[in-house]
Protein backbone atom coordinates (compact mmCIF):
# COMPACT_ATOMS: atom_id res chain seq x y z
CA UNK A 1 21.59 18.56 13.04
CA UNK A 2 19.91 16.47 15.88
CA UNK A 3 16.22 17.63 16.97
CA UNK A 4 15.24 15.36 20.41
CA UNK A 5 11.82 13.32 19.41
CA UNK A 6 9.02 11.53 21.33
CA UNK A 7 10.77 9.13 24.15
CA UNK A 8 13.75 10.64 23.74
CA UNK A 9 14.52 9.74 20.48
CA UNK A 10 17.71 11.45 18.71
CA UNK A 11 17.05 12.28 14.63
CA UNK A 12 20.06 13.06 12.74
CA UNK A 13 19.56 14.92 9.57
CA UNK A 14 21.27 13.16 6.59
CA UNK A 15 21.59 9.99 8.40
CA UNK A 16 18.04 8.64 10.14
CA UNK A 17 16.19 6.71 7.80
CA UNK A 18 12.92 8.41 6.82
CA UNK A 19 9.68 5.14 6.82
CA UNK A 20 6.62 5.75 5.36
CA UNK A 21 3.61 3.94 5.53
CA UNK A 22 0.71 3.63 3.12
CA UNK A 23 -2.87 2.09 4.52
CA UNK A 24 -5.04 -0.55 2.89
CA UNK A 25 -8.46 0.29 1.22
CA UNK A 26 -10.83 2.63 3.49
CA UNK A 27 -8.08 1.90 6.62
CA UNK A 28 -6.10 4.81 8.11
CA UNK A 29 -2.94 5.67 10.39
CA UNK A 30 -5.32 4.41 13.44
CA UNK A 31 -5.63 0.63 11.75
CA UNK A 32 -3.38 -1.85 14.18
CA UNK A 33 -1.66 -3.35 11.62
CA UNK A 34 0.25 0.33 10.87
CA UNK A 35 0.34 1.08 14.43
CA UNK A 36 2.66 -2.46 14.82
CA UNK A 37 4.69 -1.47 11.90
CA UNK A 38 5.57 1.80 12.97
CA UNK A 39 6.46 0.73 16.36
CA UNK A 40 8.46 -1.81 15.58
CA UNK A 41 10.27 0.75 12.84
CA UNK A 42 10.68 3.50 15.41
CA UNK A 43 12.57 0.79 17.51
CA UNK A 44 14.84 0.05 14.87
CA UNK A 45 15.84 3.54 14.62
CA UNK A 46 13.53 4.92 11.70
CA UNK A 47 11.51 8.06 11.37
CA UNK A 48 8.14 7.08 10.90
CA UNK A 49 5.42 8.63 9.15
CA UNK A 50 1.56 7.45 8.35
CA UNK A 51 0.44 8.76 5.48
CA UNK A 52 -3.39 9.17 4.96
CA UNK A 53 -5.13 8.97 1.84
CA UNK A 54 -7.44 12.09 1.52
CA UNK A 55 -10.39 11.92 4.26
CA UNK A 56 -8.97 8.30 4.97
CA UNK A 57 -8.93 7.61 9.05
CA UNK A 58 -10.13 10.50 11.50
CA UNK A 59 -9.60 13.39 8.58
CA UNK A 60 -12.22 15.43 6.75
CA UNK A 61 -12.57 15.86 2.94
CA UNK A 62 -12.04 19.53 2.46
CA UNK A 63 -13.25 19.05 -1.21
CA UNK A 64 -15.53 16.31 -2.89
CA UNK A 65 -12.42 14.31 -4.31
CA UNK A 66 -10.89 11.49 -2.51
CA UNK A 67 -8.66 8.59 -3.44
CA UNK A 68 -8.83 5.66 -5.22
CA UNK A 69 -6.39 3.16 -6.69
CA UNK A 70 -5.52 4.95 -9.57
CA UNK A 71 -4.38 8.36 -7.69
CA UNK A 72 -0.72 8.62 -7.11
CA UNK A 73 -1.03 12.51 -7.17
CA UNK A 74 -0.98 12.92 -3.35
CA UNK A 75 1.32 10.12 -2.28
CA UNK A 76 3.81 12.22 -5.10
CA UNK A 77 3.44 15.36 -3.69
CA UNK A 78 3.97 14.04 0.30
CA UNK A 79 6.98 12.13 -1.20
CA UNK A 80 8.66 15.13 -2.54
CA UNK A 81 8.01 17.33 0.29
CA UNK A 82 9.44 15.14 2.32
CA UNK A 83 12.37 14.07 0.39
CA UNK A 84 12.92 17.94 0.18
CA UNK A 85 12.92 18.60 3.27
CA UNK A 86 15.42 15.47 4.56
CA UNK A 87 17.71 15.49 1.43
CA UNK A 88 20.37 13.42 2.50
CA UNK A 89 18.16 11.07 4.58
CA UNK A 90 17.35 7.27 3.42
CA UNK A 91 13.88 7.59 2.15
CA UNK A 92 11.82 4.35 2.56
CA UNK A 93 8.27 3.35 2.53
CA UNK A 94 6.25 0.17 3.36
CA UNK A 95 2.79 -0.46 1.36
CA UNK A 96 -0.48 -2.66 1.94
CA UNK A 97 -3.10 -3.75 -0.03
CA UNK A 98 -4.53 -1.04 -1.83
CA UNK A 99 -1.95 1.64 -0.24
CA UNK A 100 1.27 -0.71 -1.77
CA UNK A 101 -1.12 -1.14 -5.40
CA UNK A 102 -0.50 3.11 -5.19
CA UNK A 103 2.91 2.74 -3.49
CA UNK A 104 4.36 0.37 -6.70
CA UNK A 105 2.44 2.53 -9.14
CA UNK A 106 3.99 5.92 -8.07
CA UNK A 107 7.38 3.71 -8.33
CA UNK A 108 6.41 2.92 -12.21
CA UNK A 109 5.52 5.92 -13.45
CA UNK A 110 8.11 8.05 -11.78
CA UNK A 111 11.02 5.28 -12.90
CA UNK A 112 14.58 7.15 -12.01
CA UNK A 113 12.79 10.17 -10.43
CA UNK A 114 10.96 8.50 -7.68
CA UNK A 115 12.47 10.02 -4.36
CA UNK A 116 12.63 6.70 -2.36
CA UNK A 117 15.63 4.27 -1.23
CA UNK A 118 13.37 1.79 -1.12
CA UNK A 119 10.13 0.51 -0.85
CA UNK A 120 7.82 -3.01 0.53
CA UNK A 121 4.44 -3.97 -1.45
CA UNK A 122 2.44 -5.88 1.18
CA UNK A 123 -0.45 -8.11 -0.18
CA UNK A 124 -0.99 -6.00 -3.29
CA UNK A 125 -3.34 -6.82 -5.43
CA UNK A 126 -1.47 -5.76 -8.92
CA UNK A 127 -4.40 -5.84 -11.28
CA UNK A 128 -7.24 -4.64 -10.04
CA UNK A 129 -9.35 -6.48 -12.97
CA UNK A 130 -8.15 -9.70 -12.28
CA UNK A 131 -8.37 -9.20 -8.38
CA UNK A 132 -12.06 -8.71 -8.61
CA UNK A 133 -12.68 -11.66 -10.77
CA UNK A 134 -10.82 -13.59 -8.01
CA UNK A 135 -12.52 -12.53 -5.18
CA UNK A 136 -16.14 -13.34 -6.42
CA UNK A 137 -15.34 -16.77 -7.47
CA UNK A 138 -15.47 -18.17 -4.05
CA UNK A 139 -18.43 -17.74 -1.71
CA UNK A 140 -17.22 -16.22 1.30
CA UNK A 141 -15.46 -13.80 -1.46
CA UNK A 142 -18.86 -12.76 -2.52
CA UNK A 143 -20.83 -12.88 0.63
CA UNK A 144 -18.18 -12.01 3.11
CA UNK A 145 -15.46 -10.15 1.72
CA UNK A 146 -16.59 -8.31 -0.78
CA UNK A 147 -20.15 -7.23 0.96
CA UNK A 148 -17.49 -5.60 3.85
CA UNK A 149 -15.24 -3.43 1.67
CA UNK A 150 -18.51 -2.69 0.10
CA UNK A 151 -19.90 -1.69 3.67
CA UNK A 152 -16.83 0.11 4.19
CA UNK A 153 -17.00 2.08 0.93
CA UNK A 154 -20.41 3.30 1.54
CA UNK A 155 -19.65 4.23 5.15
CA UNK A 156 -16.52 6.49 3.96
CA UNK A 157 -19.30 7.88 1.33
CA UNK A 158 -22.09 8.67 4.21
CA UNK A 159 -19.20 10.45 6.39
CA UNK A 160 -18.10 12.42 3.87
CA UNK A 161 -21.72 13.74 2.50
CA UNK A 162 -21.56 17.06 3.35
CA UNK A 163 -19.02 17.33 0.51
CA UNK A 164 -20.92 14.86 -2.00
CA UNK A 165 -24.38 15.90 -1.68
CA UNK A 166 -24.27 18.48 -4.26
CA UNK A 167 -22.75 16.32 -6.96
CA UNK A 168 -25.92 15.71 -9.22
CA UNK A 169 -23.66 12.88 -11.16
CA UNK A 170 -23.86 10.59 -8.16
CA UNK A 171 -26.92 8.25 -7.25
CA UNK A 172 -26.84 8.24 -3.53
CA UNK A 173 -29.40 5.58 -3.35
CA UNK A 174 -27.55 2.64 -6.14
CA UNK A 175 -24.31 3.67 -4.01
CA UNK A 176 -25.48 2.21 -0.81
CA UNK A 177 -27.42 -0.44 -2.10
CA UNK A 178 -23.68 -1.71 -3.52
CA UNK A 179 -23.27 -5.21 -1.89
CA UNK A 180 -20.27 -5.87 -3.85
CA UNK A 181 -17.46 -3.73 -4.42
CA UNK A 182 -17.17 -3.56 -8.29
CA UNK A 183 -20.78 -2.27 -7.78
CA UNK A 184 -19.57 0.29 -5.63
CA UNK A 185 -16.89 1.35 -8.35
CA UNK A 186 -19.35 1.31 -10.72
CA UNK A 187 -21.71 3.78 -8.90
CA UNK A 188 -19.38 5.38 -7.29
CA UNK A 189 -15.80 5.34 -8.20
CA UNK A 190 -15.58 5.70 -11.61
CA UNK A 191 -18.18 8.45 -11.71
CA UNK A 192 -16.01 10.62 -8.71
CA UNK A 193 -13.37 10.13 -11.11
CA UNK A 194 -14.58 10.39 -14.31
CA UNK A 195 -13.91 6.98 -16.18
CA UNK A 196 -16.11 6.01 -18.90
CA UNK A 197 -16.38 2.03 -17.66
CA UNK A 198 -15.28 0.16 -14.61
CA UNK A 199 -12.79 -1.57 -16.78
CA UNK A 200 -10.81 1.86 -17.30
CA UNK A 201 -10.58 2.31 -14.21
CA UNK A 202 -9.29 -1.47 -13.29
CA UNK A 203 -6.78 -0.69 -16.25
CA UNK A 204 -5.70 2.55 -15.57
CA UNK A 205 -5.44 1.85 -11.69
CA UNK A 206 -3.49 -1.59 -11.98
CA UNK A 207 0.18 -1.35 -10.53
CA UNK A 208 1.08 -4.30 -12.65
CA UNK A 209 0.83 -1.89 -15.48
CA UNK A 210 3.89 0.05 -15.15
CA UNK A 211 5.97 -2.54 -13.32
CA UNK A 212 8.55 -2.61 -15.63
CA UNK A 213 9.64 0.78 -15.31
CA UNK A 214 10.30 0.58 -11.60
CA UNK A 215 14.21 1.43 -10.84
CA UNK A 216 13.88 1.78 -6.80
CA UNK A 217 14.80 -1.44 -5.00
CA UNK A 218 10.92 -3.19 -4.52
CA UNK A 219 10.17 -6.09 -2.04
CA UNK A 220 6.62 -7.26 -2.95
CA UNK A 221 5.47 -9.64 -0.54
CA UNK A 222 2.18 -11.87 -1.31
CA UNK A 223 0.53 -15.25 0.40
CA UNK A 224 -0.33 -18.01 -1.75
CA UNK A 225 -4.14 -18.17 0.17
CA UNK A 226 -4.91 -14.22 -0.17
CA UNK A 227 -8.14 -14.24 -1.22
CA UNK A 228 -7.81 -11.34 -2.84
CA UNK A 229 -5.45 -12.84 -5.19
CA UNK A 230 -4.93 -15.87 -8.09
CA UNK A 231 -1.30 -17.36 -7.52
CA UNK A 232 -1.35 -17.18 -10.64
CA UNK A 233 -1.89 -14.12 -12.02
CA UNK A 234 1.02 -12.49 -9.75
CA UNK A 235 3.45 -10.74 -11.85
CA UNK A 236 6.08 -12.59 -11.29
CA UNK A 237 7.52 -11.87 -14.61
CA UNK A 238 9.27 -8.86 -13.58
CA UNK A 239 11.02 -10.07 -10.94
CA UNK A 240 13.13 -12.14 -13.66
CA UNK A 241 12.97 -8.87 -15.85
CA UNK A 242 13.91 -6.45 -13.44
CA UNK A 243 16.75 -5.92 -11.09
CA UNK A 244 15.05 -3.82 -8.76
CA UNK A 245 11.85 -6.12 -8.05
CA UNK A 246 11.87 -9.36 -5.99
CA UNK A 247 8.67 -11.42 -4.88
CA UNK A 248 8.89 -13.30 -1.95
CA UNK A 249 5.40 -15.64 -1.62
CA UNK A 250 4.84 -17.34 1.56
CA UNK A 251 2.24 -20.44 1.44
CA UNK A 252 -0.19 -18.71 4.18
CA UNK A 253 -0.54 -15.34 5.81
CA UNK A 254 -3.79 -14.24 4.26
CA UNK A 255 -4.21 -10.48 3.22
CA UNK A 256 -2.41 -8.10 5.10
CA UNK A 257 -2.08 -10.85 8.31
CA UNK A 258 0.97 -13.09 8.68
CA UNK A 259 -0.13 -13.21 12.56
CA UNK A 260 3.01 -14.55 14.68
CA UNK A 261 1.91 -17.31 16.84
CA UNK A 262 3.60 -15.46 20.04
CA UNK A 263 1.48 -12.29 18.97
CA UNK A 264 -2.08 -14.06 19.51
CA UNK A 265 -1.59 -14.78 23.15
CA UNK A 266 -0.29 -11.64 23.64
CA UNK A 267 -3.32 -10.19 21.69
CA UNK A 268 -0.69 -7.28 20.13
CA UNK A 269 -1.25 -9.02 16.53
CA UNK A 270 2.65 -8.55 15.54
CA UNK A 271 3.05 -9.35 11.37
CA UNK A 272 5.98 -11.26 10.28
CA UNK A 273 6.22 -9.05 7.33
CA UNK A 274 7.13 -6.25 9.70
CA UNK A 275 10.22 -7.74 10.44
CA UNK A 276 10.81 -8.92 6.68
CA UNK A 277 10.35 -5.40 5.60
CA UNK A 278 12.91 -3.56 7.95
CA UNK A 279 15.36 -6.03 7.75
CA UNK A 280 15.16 -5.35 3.58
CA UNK A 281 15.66 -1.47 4.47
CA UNK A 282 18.43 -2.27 6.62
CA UNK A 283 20.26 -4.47 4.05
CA UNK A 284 19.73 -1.78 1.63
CA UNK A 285 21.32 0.88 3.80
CA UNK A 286 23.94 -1.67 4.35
CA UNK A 287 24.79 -1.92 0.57
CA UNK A 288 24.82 1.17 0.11
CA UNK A 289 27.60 2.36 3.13
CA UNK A 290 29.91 -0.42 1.86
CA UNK A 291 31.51 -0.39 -1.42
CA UNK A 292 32.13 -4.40 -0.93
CA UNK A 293 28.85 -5.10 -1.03
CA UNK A 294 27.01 -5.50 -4.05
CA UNK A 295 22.37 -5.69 -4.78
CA UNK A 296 21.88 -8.81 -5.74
CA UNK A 297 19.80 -9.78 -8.80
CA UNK A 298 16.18 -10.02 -8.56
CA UNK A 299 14.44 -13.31 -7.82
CA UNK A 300 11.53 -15.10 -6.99
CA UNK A 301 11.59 -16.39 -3.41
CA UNK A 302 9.02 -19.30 -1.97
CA UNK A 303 8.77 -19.71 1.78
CA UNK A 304 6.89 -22.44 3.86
C-alpha cells in the first residue's frame, strides 16, 4: 500500500521505516533540535513522528496530570498504537535528555515486548539522583542551569493552572519560588505524582534501573563535558553485560548540542548525533535484510 505524503513523499506499508522522536525536559515537537532531526530523517526516507509529552509544546492539559521522568504510560500506549497500525514497518525512535531517560526506561521494563527495531538515548541522564548531585556541584550548575529548568518548570505549571488550581495538595506559592530544580520536584513533582520523598521519585524514575533488561538494539550517546552528567557514574556496565546496549562517549558536545562547525555559519544548528543516529537505524535495517550479516557485540566506544 503506498499513500503520497507531504513533498511528494511515497510511504510503503511494511517497508518505510517508522522514527519517533522523544523531547527533552519541558521542550516540545517545536524545539530546533527535533525539527533538525526529523528533517534530516524524512530525507533519509523515514516516517517521522514527534511525540509530545502530555501538555508539553503548544498542547493543553485536558486533566491535572502531566509527565515526568518516571511515566512511561503514554510513550507505551503511542508505541503500540503505532506499531499496530504499521505492523510490518521498522519501528525506530530517537531520545533526548529527559525524553531518551523515558525512551530507555519503556525499553527496560517492557524487555522482549517493547514494539521498537531500535532505539538512540541522546544525553540521558540515567540516574536521576546522581544527575542532580552533579549538576549543583559546579556554579553555573546551580546558578545557571538549574535556576532555568527551574524557570521552565514553573512556567509549564503557570500555563497549565486552570487544571492545577483546584488541587489543595499543591503550594502554588513554594512552587514558583523553586530556584533549583530538585526544589521544584520536591514541591511539585513528587506531590502531582504521589511519592512519599524526592528520592523515590529519583529511584523509581532512573532509566539506569532497568537497564539490564533491555533486549531492543540501544545506541546511548553521552559527552564527557555534559553538565548534567559525572563521566563517571555512566552505566557503562551494561554495555559489557548486554548485547543490545552500546555507549558511544564523545569528549565534547555538551547536552543535547554536538553543533557542526558548518551548521553555525549557516545558523541551522545541525547535531552530529543526527547523523550518528540514522546511520545506526540504517545498519540495523541492513542486518536485518541480509542473512550474512550478523549484530555485533556490545561495546563501549570513545571518540575525539
Amino acid at each position: 500500500m503506498e499513500e503520497e505524503g507531504e513533498g511528494g513523499s511515497v510511504f510503503v506499508e511494511g517497508q518505510t521505516p517508522l522514527f519517533a522522536i522523544l523531547h527533552g525536559v519541558f521542550g516540545g515537537s517545536q524545539e530546533s533540535y527535533v525539527l533538525q532531526l526529523a528533517k534530516r530523517a524524512t530525507e533519509n526516507g523515514f516516517k517521522v513522528l514527534a511525540v509530545n509529552f502530555r501538555g508539553a509544546g503548544t498542547t493543553h492539559l485536558k486533566t491535572p496530570r502531566a509527565y515526568c521522568g518516571a511515566i512511561t504510560d503514554d510513550v507505551r500506549f503511542v508505541f503500540k498504537r503505532i506499531a499496530a497500525r504499521y505492523p510490518r514497518n521498522p519501528f525506530f525512535a530517537v531520545g533526548f535528555s529527559l525524553g531518551s531517560n523515558v525512551l530507555v526506561k519503556y525499553l527496560g521494563e517492557d524487555a522482549e515486548a517493547s514494539v521498537l527495531t531500535g532505539a538512540v538515548s541522546i544525553s540521558n541522564i540515567f540516574d536521576l539522583q546522581l544527575a542532580s548531585t552533579h549538576v549543583h556541584r559546579s556554579l553555573i550548575g546551580r546558578h545557571l542551569i538549574s535556576r532555568s529548568v527551574a524557570a521552565n518548570a514553573c512556567a509549564f505549571v503557570k500555563r497549565h493552572m486552570n487544571q492545577y488550581e483546584s488541587l489543595e495538595y499543591l503550594d502554588f506559592e513554594r512552587i514558583f519560588q523553586s530556584r533549583r530544580i530538585d526544589e521544584f520536584d520536591t514541591h511539585a513533582t513528587i506531590k502531582m505524582f504521589e511519592y512519599p520523598s524526592l528520592s523515590a521519585y529519583y529511584e523509581d524514575a532512573s532509566c539506569s534501573r532497568v537497564m539490564n533488561s533491555i533486549r531492543t538494539p540501544l545506541l546511548c550517546i553521552n559527552a564527557l563535558d555534559d553538565p548534567f552528567v559525572d563521566p563517571a557514574a555512566l552505566p557503562l556496565i551494561f554495555a559489557s553485560a548486554s548485547s543490545s546496549v552500546i555507549f558511544l562517549t564523545t569528549q565534547r558536545g555538551g547536552h543535547v548540542a554536538w553543533i557542526e562547525e558548518e551548521s553555525r555559519v549557516l545558523s541551522c544548528h545541525q547535531s552530529w548525533v543526527d547523523k550518528v543516529a540514522i546511520l545506526f537505524f540504517q545498519r540495523l535495517l541492513q542486518i536485518a535484510h541480509s542473512p550474512t550479516l550478523h549484530q555485533t557485540d556490545s561495546t563501549f566506544i570513545a571518540v575525539d
